[in-house]
Protein backbone atom coordinates (compact mmCIF):
# COMPACT_ATOMS: atom_id res chain seq x y z
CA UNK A 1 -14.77 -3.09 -28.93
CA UNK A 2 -14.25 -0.74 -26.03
CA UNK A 3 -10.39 -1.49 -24.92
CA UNK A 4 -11.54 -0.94 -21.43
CA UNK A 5 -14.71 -3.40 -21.14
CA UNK A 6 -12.51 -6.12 -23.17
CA UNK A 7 -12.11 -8.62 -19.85
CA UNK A 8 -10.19 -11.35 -22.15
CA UNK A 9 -7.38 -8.50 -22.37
CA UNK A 10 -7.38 -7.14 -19.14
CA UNK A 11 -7.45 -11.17 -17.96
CA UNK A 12 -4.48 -12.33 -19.88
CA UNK A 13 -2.09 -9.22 -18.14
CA UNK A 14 -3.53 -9.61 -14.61
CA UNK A 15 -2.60 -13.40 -15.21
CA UNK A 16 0.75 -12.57 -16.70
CA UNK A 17 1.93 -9.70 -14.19
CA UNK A 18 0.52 -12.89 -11.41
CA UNK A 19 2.88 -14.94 -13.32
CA UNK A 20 5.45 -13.11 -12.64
CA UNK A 21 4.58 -11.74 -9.24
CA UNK A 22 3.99 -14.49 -7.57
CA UNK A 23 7.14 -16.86 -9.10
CA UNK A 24 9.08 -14.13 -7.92
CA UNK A 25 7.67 -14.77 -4.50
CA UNK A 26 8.25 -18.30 -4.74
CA UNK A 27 11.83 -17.94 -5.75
CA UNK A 28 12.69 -15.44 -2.60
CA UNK A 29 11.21 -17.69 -0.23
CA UNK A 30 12.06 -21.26 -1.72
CA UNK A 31 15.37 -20.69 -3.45
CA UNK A 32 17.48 -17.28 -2.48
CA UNK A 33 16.27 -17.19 1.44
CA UNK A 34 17.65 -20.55 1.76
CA UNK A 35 20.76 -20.21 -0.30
CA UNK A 36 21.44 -17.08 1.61
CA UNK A 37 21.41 -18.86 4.86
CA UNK A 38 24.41 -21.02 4.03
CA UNK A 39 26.15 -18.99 1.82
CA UNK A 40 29.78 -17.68 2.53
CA UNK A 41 29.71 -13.70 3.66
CA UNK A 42 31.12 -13.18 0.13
CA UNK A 43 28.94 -14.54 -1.88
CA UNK A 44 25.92 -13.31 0.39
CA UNK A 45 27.15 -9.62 -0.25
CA UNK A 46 27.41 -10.17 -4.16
CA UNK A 47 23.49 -11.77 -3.68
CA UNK A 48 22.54 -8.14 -1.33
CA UNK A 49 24.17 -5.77 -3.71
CA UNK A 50 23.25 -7.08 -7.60
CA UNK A 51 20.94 -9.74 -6.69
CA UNK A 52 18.18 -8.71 -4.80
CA UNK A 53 17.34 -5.30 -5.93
CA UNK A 54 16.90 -6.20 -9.29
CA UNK A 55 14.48 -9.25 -8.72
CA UNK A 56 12.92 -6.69 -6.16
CA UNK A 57 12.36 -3.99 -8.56
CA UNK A 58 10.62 -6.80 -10.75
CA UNK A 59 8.60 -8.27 -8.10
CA UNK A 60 6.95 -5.49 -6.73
CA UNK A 61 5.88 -3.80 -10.03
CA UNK A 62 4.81 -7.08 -10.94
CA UNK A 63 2.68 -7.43 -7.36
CA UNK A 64 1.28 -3.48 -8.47
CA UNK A 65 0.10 -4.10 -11.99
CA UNK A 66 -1.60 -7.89 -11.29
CA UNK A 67 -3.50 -5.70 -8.53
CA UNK A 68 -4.47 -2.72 -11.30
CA UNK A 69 -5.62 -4.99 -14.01
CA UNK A 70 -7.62 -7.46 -11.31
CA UNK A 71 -9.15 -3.61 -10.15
CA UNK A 72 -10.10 -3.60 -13.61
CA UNK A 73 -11.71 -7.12 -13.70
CA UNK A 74 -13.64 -6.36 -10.50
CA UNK A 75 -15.53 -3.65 -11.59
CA UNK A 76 -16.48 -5.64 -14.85
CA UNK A 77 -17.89 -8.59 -13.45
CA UNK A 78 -19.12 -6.45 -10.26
CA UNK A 79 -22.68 -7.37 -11.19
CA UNK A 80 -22.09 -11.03 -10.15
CA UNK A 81 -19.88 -11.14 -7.25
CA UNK A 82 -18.95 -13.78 -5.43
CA UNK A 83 -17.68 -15.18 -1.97
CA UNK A 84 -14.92 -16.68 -3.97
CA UNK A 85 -14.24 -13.21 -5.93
CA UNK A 86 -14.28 -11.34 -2.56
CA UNK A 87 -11.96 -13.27 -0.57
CA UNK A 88 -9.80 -14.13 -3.14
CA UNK A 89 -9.20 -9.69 -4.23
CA UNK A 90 -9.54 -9.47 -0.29
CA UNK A 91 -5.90 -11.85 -0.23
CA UNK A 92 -4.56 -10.23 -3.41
CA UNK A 93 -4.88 -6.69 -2.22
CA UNK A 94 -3.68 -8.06 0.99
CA UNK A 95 -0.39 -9.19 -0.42
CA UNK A 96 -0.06 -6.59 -3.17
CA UNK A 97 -0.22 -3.73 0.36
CA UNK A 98 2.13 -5.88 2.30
CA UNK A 99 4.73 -5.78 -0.96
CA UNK A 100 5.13 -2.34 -1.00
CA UNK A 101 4.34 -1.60 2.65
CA UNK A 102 6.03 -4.50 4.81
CA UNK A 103 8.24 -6.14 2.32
CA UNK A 104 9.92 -3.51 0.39
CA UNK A 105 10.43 -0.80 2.96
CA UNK A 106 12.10 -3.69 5.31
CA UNK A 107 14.22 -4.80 2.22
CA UNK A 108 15.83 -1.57 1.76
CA UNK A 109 17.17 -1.56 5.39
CA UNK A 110 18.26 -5.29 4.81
CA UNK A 111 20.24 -4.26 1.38
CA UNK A 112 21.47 -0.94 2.79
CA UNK A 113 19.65 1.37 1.04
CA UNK A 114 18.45 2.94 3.63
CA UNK A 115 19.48 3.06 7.39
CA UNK A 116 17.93 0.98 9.91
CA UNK A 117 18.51 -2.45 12.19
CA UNK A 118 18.71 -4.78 9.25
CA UNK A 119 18.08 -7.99 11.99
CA UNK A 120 14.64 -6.30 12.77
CA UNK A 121 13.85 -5.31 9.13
CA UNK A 122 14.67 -8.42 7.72
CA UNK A 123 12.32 -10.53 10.69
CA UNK A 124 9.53 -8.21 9.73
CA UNK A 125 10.17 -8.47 5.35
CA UNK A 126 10.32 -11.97 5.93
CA UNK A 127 6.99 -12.50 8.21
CA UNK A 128 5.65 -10.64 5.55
CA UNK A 129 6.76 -12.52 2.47
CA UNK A 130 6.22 -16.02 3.90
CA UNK A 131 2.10 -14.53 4.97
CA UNK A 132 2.25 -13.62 0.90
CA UNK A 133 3.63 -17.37 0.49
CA UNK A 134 0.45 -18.50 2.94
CA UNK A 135 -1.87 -16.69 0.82
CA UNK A 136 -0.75 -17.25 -2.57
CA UNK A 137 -2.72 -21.01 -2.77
CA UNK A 138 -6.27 -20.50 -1.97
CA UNK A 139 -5.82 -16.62 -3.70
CA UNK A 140 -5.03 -18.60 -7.16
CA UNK A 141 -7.13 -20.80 -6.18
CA UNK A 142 -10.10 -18.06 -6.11
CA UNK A 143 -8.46 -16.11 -9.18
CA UNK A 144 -8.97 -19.35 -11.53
CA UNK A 145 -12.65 -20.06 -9.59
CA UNK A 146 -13.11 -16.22 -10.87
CA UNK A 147 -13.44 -17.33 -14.40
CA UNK A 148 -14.00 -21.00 -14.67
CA UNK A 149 -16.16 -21.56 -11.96
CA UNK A 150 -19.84 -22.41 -12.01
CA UNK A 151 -20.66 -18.96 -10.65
CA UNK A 152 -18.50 -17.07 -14.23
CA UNK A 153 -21.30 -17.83 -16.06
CA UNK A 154 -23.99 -16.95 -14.46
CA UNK A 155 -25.18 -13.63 -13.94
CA UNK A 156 -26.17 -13.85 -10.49
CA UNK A 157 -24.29 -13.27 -7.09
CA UNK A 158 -23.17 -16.50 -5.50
CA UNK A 159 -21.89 -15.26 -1.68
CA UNK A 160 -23.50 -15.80 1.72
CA UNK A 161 -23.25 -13.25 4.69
CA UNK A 162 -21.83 -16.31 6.80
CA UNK A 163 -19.44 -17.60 4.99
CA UNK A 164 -18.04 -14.46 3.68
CA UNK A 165 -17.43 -13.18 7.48
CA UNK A 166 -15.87 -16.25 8.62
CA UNK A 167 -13.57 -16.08 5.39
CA UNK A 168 -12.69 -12.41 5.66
CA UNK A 169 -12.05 -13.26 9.67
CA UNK A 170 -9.58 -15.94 8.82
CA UNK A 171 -7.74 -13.51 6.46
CA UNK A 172 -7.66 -10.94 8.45
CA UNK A 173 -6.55 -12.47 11.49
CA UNK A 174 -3.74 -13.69 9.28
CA UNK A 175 -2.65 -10.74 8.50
CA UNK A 176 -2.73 -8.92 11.81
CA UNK A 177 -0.46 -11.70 12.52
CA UNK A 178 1.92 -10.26 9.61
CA UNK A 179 1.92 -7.02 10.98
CA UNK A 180 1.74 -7.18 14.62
CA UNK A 181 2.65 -10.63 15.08
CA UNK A 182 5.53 -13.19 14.85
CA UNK A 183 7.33 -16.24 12.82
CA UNK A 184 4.56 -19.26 13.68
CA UNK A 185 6.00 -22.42 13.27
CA UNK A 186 3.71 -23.27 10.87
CA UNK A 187 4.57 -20.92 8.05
CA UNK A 188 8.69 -20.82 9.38
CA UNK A 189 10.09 -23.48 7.11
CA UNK A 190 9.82 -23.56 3.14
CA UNK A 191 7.82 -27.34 3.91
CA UNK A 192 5.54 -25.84 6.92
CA UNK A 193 4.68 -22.63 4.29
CA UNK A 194 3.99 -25.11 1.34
CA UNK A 195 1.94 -27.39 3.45
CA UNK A 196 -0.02 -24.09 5.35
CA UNK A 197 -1.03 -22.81 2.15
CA UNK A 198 -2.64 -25.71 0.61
CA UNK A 199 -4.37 -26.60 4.08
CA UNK A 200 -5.77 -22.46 4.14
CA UNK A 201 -6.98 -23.49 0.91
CA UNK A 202 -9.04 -25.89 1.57
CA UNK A 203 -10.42 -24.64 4.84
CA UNK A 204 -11.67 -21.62 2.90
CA UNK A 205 -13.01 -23.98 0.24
CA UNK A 206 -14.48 -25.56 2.61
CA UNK A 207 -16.41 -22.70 4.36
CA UNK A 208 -17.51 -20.88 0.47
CA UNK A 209 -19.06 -24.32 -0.26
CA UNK A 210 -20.82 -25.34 3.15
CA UNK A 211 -21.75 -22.51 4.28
């Protein structure tokens, strides 16, 4: 069997580089963003200097290859697309640009890697990161729908113009937000983020089904 049509292999590594990208995100935003609001100066240097940049380095190699391999799954099942497939990629490409483009560049400022007004780089890394965090339930939610949903196994396309537009607009007004915009109250706090995510979720789940 052709390595490169083999969508059991390429399935396992996009769900194992997700694994790891997205636990990562998880543990900046849930764990070491709110130790590193109450830690002492000390110990939030030691967290800055051999800390950080190593999870970093992990995370956003892990963000790059999930996107390659689920490039890879696209274009096999591209013959039976699907509201669910689109706007779920749409999020994951989303987050994957906003890791390298938003959230790393910021983070180098923040860690002193690279000069820069840490206060604004860190606002803007961590608008960022908690969109990711906003995303990251109904875009797992759409990567397991991929390939045990009732549209996996059936070779025919399963999207409608409607709902796809009014999906793609929510997205994309959310991420304008992350670039242009600010902190909203509802994705400030670990809670607000946890509870934001699941309610996007169903919204969207809401729209592929209904409409």
């Amino acid at each position: 069997m052709d390595i490169l049509t083999d969508q059991a292999f390429f399935r396992a590594f996009h769900i194992l580089f997700g694994i790891t990208w997205i636990g990562l995100l998880y543990y900046f935003n849930f764990i070491q963003g709110e130790y590193v609001k109450v830690a002492n100066p000390d110990a939030k240097a030691d967290v800055f200097k051999k800390l950080a940049p190593n999870a970093l380095w992990w995370f956003r190699w892990a963000a790059l290859f999930t996107f390659l391999t689920g490039v890879i799954l696209l274009h096999q099942v591209s013959a039976k697309l699907s509201t669910e497939i689109i706007l779920g990629s749409t999020m994951g490409t989303l987050m994957m640009l906003n890791v390298w483009g938003i959230i790393w560049r910021n983070q180098k400022i923040v860690l002193g890697m690279k000069e820069g007004d840490a206060a604004v780089a860190g606002a803007k890394a961590g608008l960022a990161s908690r969109t990711n965090t906003l995303f990251s339930v109904p875009m797992l939610m759409y990567m397991v729908y991929s390939a045990h949903g009732p549209g996996a196994y059936l070779a025919v396309d399963g999207w409608t113009t409607s709902s796809l537009f009014l999906g793609l607009a929510i997205i994309f007004a959310i991420e304008a937000n992350a670039i242009w915009g600010k902190m909203l109250p509802v994705i400030t706090s670990v809670r607000a983020v946890i509870i934001s995510s699941f309610v996007l979720a169903v919204v969207l789940k809401l729209i592929t089904d209904l409409l």
